[in-house]
Every structure is written in structure tokens, then in C-alpha cells.
Protein backbone atom coordinates (compact mmCIF):
# COMPACT_ATOMS: atom_id res chain seq x y z
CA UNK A 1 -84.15 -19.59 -39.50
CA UNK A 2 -82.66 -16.60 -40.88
CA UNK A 3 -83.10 -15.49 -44.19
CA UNK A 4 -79.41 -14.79 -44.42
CA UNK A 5 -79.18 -18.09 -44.60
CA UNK A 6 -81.03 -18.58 -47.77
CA UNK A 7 -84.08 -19.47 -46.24
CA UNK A 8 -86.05 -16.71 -47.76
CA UNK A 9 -85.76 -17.62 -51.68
CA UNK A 10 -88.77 -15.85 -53.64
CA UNK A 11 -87.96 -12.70 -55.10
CA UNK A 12 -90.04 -10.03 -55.37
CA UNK A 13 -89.96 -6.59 -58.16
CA UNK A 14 -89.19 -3.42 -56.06
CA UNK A 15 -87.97 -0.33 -57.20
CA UNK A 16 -89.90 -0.57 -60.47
CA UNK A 17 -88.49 -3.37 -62.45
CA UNK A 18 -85.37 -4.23 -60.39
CA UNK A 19 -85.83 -8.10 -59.09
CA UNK A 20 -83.72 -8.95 -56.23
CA UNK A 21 -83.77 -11.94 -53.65
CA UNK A 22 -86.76 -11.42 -51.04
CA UNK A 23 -84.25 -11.05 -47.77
CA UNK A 24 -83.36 -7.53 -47.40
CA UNK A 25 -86.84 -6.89 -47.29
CA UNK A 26 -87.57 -2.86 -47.25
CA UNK A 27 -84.39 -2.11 -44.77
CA UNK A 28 -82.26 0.16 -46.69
CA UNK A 29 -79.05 -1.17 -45.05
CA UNK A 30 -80.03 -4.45 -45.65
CA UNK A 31 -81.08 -3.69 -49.90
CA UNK A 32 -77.24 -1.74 -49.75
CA UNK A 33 -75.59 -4.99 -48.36
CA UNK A 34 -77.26 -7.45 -50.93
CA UNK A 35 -76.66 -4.54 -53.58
CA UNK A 36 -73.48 -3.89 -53.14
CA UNK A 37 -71.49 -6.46 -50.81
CA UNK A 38 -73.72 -9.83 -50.73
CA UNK A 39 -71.80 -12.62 -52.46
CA UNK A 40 -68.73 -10.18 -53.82
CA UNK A 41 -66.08 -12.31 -53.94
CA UNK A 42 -63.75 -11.84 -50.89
CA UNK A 43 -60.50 -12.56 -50.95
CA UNK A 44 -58.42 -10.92 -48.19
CA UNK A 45 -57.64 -12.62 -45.16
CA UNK A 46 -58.62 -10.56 -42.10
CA UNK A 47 -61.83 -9.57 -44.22
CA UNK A 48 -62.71 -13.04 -44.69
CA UNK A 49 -62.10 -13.35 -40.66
CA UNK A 50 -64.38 -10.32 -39.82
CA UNK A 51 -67.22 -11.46 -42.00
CA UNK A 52 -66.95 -15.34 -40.37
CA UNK A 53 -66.87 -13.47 -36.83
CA UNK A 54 -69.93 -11.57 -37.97
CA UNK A 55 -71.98 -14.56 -38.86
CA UNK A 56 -71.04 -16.54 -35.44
CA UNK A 57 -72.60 -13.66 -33.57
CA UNK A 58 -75.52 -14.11 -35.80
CA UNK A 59 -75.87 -17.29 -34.21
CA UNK A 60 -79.63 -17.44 -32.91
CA UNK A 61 -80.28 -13.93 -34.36
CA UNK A 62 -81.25 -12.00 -37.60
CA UNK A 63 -78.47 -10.56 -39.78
CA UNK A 64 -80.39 -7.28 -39.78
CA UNK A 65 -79.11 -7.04 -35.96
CA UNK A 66 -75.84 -7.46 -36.81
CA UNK A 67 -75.71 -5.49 -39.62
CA UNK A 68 -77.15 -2.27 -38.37
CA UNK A 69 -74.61 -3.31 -35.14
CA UNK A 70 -71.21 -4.05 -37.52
CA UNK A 71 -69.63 -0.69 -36.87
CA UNK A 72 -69.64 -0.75 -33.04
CA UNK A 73 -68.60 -4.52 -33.52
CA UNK A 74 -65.21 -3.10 -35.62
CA UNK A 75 -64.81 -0.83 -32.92
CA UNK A 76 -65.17 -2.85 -30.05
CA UNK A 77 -62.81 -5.41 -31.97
CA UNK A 78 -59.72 -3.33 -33.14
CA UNK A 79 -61.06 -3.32 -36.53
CA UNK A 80 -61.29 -7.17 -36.49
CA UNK A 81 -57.63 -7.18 -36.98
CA UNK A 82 -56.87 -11.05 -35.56
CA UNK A 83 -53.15 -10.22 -34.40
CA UNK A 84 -54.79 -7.50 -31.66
CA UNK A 85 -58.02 -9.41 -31.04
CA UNK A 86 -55.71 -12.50 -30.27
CA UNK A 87 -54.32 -10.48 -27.21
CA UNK A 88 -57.56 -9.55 -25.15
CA UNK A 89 -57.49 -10.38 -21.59
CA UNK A 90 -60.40 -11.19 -19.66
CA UNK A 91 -60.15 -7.42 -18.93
CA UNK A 92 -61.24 -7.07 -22.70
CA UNK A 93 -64.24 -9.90 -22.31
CA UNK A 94 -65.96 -8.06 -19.24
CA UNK A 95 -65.32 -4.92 -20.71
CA UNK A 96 -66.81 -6.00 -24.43
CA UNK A 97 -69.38 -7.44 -21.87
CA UNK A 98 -69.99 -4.03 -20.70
CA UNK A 99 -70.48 -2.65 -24.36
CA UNK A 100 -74.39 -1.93 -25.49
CA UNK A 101 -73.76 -1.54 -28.78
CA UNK A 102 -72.80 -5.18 -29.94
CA UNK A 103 -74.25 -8.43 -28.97
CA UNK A 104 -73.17 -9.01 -25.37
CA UNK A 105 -72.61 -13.06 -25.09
CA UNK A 106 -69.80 -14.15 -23.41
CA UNK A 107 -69.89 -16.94 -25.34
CA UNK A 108 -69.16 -15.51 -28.35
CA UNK A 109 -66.81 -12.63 -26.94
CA UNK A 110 -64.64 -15.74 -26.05
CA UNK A 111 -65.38 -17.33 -29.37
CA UNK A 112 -63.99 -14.35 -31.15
CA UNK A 113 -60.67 -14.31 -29.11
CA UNK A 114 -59.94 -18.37 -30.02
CA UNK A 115 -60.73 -17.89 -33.33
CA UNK A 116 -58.70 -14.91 -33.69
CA UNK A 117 -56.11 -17.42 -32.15
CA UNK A 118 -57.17 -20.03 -34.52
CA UNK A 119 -56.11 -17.98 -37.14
CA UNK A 120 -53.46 -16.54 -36.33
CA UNK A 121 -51.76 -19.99 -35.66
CA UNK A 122 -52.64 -21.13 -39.41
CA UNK A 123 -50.59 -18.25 -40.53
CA UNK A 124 -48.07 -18.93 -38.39
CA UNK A 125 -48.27 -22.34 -39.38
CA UNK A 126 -47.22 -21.09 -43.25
CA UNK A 127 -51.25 -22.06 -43.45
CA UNK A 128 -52.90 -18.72 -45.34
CA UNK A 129 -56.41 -18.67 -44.24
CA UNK A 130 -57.45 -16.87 -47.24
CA UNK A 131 -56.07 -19.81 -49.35
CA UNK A 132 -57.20 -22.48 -46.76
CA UNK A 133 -60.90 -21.29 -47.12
CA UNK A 134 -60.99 -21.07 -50.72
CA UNK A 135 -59.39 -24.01 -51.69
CA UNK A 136 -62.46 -25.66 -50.43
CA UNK A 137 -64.04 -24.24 -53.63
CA UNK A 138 -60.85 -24.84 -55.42
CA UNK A 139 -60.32 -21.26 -55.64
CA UNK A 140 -63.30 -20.14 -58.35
CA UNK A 141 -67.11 -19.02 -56.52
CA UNK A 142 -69.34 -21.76 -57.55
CA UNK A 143 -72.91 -20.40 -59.45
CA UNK A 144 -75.45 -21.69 -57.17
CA UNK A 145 -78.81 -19.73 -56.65
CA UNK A 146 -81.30 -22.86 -57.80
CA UNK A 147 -84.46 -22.70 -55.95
CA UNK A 148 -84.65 -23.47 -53.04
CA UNK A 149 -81.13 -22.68 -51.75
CA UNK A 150 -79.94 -25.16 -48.95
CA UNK A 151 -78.80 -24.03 -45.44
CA UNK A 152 -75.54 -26.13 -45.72
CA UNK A 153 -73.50 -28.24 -48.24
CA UNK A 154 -71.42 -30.84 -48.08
CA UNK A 155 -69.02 -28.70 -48.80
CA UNK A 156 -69.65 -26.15 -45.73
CA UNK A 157 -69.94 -29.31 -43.72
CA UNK A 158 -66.38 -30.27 -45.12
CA UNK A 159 -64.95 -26.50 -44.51
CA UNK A 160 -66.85 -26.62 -40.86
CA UNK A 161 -64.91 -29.76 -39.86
CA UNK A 162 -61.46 -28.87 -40.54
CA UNK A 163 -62.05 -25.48 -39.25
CA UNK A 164 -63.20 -26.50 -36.15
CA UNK A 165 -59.84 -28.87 -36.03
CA UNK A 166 -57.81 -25.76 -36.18
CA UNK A 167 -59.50 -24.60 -33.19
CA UNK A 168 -62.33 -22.47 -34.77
CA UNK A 169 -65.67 -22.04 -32.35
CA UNK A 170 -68.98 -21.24 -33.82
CA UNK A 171 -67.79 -22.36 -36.80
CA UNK A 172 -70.96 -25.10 -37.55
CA UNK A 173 -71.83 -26.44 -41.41
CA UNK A 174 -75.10 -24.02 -41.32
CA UNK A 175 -73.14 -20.36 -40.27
CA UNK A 176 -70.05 -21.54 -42.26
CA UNK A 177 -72.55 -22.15 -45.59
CA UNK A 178 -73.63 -18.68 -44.69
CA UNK A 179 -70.47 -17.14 -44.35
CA UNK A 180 -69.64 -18.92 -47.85
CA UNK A 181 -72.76 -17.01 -49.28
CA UNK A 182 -71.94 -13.61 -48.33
CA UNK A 183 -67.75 -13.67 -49.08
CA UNK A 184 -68.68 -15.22 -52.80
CA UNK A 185 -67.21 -18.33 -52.40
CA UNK A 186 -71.31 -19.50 -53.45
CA UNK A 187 -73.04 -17.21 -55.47
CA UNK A 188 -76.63 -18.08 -54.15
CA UNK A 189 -78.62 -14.84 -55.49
CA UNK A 190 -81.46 -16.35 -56.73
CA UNK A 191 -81.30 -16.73 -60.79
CA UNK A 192 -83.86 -14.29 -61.34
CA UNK A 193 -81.84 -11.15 -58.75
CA UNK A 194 -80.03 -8.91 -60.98
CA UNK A 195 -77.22 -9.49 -58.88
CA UNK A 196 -76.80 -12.61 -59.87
CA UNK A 197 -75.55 -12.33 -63.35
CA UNK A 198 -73.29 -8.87 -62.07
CA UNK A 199 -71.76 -11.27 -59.45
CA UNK A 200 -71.46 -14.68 -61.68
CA UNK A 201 -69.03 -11.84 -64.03
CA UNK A 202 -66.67 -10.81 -60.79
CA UNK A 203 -65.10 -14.72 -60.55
């Protein structure tokens, strides 16, 4: 499993005497993303989109792939802007297909495009996703980050089901805990991560 998915949980002292959870490892743009981004509370729609996108092409991979592949994925995906994404033809499939520089599944391509969908019909629907997905914390990040940190929730099991009954693919309890993890809705840096306290103060 991946250790974006809280799977990883010691921490280890680098840089001196800054403690920070185990997962980035030595990658610099992974130790920028827990740094800086990691469990920030998110609260804009499309963002919230692009970052659950994100995690369903994690799906089966690391999130250092996807990562170090998010800026050819923005491309690729009109800037993860649902309304234009929610257009693509199977013109746009074969030729995202045809695209090296994100993860080529048609699978999730398609996934992507119903979601987009998905969301756009919520909206439409007078259904915010921004306030949909955060009422499932009732609007304020819960402080998690007890040892060890789960890979899903009742909660994300909760949020899974009804998003996958507004037409959401790849959308499972596991991805959507980890999705919950990195847009703040769960602060799970580990107690002892400096981040944890900087992020608890953000809510």
C-alpha cells in the first residue's frame, strides 16, 4: 500500500531537528508537498475535484508518480476545470491515451470524464460539491494523526458511498480517506511532524 495513504507512520529527524512523517522520504517534491500542501485545508470546489482526480489515478500506484506527473496531468486536463473536462469526446480519451506524460489507463481517462460529469450535475443540481464533501466532517478538519493512522474511516466509507451514488468512479472508502488526508478535511500528520500543530492552527 502506499504511504500516501498513511501506511508509512514513523517519523524520522531530517534536516537537523525538523521531525516530519516518514512518507516523503528524501524526494524533494515529495518533502515540498507534505511541507507545504499535505493536509492544508482545501476548500474550493474544482481544487477539491483535481486533487480527488489525482488520487483515483493513484489507484495501484505510488503518489510520488503522480506527483512528479501532476503538471502534464493539468495540462492534458484543461487545468482540471470539470465544465471542459465534462465535454471530451472519445477523440479526447485516445488522444489522452496517446499522451506519455500522465498515466495512460483508459480506465481512468473515462473515470475522469464521469466524474467531471458527476460533478458538474451536483452543481447543477443547487448541490455545491465543496459543501457536499465537507459536510461529511461537518465543515471543521478533524485532528487525527494517532499512531497508526487507518487506510479508511467510517467516515470515508460514508463519503465513498454517496459519492459513488452521484455517479463518482474510483471513488472507493481507501482513495476517498486519502483524498480526505491531503485536502485537510483529516489532519493525519503524525503528532510528533511539525506540521501537525502548523496545520491543527489553519481550521
Amino acid at each position: 500500500m502506499d504511504a500516501h495513504f498513511g501506511t508509512l507512520l514513523e517519523e524520522k529527524t531530517m534536516e537537523g531537528s525538523c521531525v516530519r512523517c516518514n512518507w516523503p522520504g528524501n524526494d524533494p517534491q515529495m518533502i515540498a508537498y507534505h511541507d507545504t500542501e499535505w493536509g492544508v485545508p482545501e476548500y474550493d470546489s474544482r481544487a477539491l475535484w483535481e486533487k480527488l482526480m489525482l488520487d483515483g489515478f493513484q489507484a495501484g500506484l505510488s503518489w510520488r508518480t503522480i506527483l512528479h506527473k501532476r503538471e502534464a496531468f493539468r495540462e492534458a486536463f484543461a487545468g482540471f476545470e470539470p465544465a471542459r473536462v465534462a465535454d471530451f469526446t472519445e477523440a479526447d480519451v485516445e488522444r489522452l491515451m496517446g499522451n506519455a506524460g500522465i498515466v495512460r489507463s483508459r480506465r481512468k481517462i473515462e473515470g475522469v470524464i464521469r466524474n467531471a460529469r458527476a460533478w458538474l450535475a451536483m452543481h447543477q443540481a443547487g448541490e455545491p460539491f465543496d459543501e457536499f464533501v465537507w459536510a461529511s466532517v461537518k465543515h471543521t478538519p478533524v485532528q487525527a494523526g494517532e499512531v497508526p493512522i487507518p487506510t479508511q474511516t467510517e467516515t470515508s466509507v460514508a463519503l465513498s458511498k454517496a459519492l459513488r451514488k452521484r455517479g463518482f468512479t474510483f471513488a472507493g472508502p481507501v482513495i476517498v480517506y486519502a483524498w480526505m488526508q491531503a485536502t485537510g478535511m483529516i489532519n493525519d500528520h503524525t503528532h510528533a511532524c511539525f506540521r501537525h500543530a502548523e496545520v491543527a492552527a489553519l481550521s
